[in-house]
C-alpha atoms as a PDB file:
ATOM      1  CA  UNK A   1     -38.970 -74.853 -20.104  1.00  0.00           C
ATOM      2  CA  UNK A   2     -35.977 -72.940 -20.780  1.00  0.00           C
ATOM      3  CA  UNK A   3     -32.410 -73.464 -19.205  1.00  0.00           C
ATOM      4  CA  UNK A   4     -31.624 -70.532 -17.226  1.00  0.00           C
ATOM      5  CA  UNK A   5     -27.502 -70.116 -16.763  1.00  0.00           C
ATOM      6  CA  UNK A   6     -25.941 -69.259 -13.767  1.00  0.00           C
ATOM      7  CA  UNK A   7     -22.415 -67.586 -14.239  1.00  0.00           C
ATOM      8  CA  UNK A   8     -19.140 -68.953 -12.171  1.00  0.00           C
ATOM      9  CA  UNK A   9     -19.101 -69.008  -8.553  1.00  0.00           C
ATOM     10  CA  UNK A  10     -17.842 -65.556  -7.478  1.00  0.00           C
ATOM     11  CA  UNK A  11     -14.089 -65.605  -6.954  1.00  0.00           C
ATOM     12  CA  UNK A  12     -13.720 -69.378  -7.724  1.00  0.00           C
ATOM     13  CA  UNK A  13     -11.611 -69.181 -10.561  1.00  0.00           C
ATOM     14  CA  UNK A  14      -9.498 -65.603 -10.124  1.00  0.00           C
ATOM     15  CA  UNK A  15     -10.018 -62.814 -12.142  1.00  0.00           C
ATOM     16  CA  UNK A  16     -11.725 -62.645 -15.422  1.00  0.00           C
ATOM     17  CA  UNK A  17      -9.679 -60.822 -18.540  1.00  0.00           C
ATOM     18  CA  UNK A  18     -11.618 -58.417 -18.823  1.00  0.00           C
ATOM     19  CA  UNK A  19     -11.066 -57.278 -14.905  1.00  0.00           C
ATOM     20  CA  UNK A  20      -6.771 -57.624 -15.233  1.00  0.00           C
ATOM     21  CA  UNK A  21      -7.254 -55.240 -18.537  1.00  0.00           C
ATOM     22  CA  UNK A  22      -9.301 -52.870 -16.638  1.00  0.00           C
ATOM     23  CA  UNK A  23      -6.357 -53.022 -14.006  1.00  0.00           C
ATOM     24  CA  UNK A  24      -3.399 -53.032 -16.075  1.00  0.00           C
ATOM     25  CA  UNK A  25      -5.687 -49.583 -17.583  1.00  0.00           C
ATOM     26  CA  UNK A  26      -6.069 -47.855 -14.419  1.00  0.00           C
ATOM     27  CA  UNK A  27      -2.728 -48.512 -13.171  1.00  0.00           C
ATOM     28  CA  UNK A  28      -0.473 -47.439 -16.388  1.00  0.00           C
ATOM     29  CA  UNK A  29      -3.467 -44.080 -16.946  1.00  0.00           C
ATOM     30  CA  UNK A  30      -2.231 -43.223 -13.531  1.00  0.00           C
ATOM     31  CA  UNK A  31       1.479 -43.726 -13.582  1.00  0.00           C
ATOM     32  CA  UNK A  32       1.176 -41.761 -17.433  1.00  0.00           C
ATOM     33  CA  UNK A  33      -0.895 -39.076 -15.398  1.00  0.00           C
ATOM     34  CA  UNK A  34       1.847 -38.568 -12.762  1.00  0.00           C
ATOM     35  CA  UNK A  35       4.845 -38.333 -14.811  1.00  0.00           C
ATOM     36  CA  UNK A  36       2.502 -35.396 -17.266  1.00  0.00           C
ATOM     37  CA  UNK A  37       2.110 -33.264 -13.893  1.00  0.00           C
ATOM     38  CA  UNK A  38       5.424 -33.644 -13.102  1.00  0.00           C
ATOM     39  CA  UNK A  39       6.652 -32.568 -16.541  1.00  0.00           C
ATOM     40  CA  UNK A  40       4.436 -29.864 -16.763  1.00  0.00           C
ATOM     41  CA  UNK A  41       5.515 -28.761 -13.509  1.00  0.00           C
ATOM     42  CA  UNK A  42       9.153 -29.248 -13.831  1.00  0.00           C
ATOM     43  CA  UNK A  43       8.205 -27.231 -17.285  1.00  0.00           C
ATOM     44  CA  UNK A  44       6.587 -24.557 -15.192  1.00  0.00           C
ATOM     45  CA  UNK A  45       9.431 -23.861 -12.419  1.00  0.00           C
ATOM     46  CA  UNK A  46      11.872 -23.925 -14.885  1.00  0.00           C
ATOM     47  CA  UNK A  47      10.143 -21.177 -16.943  1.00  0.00           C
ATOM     48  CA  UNK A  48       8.967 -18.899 -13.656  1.00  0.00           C
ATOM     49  CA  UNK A  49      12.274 -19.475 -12.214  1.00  0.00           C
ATOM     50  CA  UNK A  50      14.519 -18.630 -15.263  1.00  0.00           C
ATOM     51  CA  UNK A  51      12.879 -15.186 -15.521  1.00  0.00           C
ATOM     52  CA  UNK A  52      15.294 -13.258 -13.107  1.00  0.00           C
ATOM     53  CA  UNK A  53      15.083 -10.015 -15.072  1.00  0.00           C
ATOM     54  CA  UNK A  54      12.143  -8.826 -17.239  1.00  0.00           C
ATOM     55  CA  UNK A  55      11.033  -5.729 -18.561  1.00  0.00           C
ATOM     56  CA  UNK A  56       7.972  -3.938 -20.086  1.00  0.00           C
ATOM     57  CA  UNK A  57       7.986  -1.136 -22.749  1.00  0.00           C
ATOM     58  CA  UNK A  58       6.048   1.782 -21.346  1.00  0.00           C
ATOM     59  CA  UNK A  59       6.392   4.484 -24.524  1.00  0.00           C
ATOM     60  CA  UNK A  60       8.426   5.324 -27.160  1.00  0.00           C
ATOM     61  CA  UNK A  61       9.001   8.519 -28.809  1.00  0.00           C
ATOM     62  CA  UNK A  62      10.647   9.106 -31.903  1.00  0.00           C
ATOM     63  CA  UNK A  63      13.302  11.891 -31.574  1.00  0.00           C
ATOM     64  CA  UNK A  64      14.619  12.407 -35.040  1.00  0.00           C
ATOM     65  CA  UNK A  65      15.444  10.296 -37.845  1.00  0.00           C
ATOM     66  CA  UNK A  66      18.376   8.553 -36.159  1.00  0.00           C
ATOM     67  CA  UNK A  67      16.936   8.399 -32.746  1.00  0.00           C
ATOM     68  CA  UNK A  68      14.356   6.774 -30.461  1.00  0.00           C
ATOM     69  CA  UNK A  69      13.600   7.474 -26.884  1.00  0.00           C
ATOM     70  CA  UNK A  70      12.388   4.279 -24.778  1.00  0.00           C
ATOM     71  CA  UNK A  71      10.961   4.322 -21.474  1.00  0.00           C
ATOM     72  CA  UNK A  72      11.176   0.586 -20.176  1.00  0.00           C
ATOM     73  CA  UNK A  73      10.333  -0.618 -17.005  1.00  0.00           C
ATOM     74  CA  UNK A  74      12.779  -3.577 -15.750  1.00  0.00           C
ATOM     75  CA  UNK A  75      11.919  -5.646 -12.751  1.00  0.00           C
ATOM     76  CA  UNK A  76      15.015  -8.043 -11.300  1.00  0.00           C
ATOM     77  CA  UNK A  77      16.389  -9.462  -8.369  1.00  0.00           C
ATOM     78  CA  UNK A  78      18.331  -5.984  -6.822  1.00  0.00           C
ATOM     79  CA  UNK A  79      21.874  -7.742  -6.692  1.00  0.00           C
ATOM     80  CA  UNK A  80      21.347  -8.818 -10.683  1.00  0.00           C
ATOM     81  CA  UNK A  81      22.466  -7.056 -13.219  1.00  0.00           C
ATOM     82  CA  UNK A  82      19.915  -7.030 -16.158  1.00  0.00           C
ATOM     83  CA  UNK A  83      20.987  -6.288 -19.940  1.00  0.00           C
ATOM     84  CA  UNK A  84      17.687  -5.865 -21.861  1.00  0.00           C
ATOM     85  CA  UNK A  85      17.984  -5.661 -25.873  1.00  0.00           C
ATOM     86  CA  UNK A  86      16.336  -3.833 -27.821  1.00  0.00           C
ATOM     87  CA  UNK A  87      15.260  -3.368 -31.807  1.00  0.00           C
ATOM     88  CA  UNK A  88      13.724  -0.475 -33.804  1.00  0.00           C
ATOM     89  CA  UNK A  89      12.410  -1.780 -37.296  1.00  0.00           C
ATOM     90  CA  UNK A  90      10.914   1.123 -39.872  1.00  0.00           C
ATOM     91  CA  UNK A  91       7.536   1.615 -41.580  1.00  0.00           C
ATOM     92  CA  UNK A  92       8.291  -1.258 -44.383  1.00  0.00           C
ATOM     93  CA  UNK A  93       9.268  -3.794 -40.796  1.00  0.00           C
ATOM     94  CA  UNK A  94      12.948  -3.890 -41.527  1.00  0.00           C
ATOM     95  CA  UNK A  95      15.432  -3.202 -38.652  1.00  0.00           C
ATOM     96  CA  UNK A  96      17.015   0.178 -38.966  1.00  0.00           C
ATOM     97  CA  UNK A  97      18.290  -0.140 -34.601  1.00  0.00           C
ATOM     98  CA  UNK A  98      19.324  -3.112 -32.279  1.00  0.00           C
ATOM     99  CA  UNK A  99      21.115  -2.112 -28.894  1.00  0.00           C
ATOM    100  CA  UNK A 100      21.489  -3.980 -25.322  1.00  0.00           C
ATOM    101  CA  UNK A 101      20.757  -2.286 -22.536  1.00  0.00           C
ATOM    102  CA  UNK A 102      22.558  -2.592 -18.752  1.00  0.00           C
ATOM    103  CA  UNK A 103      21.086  -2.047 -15.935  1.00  0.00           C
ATOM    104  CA  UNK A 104      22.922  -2.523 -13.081  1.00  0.00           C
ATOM    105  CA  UNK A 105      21.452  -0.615 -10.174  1.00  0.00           C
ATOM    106  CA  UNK A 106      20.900  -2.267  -6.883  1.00  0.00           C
ATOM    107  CA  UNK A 107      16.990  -2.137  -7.069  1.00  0.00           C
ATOM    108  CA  UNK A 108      14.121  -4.543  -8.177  1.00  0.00           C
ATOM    109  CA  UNK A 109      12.365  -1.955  -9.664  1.00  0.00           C
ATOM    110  CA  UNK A 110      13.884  -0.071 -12.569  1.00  0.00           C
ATOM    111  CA  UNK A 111      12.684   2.828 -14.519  1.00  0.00           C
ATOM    112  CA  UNK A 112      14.497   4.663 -17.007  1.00  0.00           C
ATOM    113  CA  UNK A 113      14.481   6.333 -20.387  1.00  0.00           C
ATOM    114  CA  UNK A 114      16.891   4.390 -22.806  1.00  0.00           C
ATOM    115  CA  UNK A 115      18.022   6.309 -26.277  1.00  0.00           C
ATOM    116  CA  UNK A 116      18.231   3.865 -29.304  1.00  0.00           C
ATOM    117  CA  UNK A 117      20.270   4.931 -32.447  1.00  0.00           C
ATOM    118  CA  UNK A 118      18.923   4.033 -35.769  1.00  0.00           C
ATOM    119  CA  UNK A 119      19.860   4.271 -39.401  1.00  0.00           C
ATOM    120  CA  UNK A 120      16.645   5.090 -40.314  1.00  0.00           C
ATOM    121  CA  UNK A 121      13.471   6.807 -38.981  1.00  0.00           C
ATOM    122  CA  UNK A 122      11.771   4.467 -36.564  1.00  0.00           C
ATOM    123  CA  UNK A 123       8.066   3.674 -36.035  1.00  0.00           C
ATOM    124  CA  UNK A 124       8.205   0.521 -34.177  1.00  0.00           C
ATOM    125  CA  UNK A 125      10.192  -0.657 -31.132  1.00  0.00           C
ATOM    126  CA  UNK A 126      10.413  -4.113 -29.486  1.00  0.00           C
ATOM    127  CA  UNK A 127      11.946  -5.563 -26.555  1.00  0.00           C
ATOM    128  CA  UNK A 128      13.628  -8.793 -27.808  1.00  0.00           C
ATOM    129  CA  UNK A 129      13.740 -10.225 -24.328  1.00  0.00           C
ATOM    130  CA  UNK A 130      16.086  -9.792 -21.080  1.00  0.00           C
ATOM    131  CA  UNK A 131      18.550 -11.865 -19.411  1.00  0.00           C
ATOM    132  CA  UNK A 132      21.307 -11.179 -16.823  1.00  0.00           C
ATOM    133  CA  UNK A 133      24.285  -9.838 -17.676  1.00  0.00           C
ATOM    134  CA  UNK A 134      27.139 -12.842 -18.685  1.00  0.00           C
ATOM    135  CA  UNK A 135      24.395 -15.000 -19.671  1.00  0.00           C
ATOM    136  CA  UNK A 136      23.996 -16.477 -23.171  1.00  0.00           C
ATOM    137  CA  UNK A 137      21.301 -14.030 -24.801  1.00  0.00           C
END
């Protein structure tokens, strides 16, 4: 005949280690998952909410050797004033133009044609970024 075991009495001697583990798990996963949302969100507003003015190339056109004409699109809050800058680099990618931009009209939707001076014939332009005007950039 074999000896069959019976475990402990249900809930006669507390909680087993295993159990507290899996509790002391859940709880700190949780509290860890909480504080990553709100970091990601804090992340998130911060991001969305420090982009008062941006702005979008639309075309370029190269005028002569010493000159490009950009069309940019800026979008900003209407009483902001934006300042957008800008850089030309030539066929071997070195910079041959860098200028900032203002734009201080009292609309959220700016479009414009922009001339960039160069030192050398252009065949790229990109918008480093755009920030209002007085602000660290």
């Amino acid at each position: 005949m074999s000896a069959v075991r019976e475990g402990l009495p249900e809930g006669r001697y507390g909680r087993s280690a295993d159990e507290r583990a899996d509790r002391r798990l859940k709880i700190i996963g949780s509290v860890l998952g909480v504080a990553l949302l709100g970091v990601v969100g804090w992340i998130g507003w911060d991001y969305v909410a420090g982009q008062s003015v941006s702005a979008e190339v639309i075309k370029f056109k190269v005028v002569s050797d010493t000159a490009v004409d950009v069309h940019l699109e800026v979008r900003k809050e209407a009483s902001v004033t934006g300042v957008c800058t800008l850089i030309s680099q030539d066929e071997g990618h070195g910079e041959v133009g860098r200028a900032d931009f203002t734009f201080a009209e009292n609309a959220k939707r700016v479009d414009r044609v922009v001339t960039l001076k160069t030192t050398g014939r252009a065949t790229m332009i990109e918008l480093v970024g755009c920030r209002p005007a007085g602000s660290a950039g």
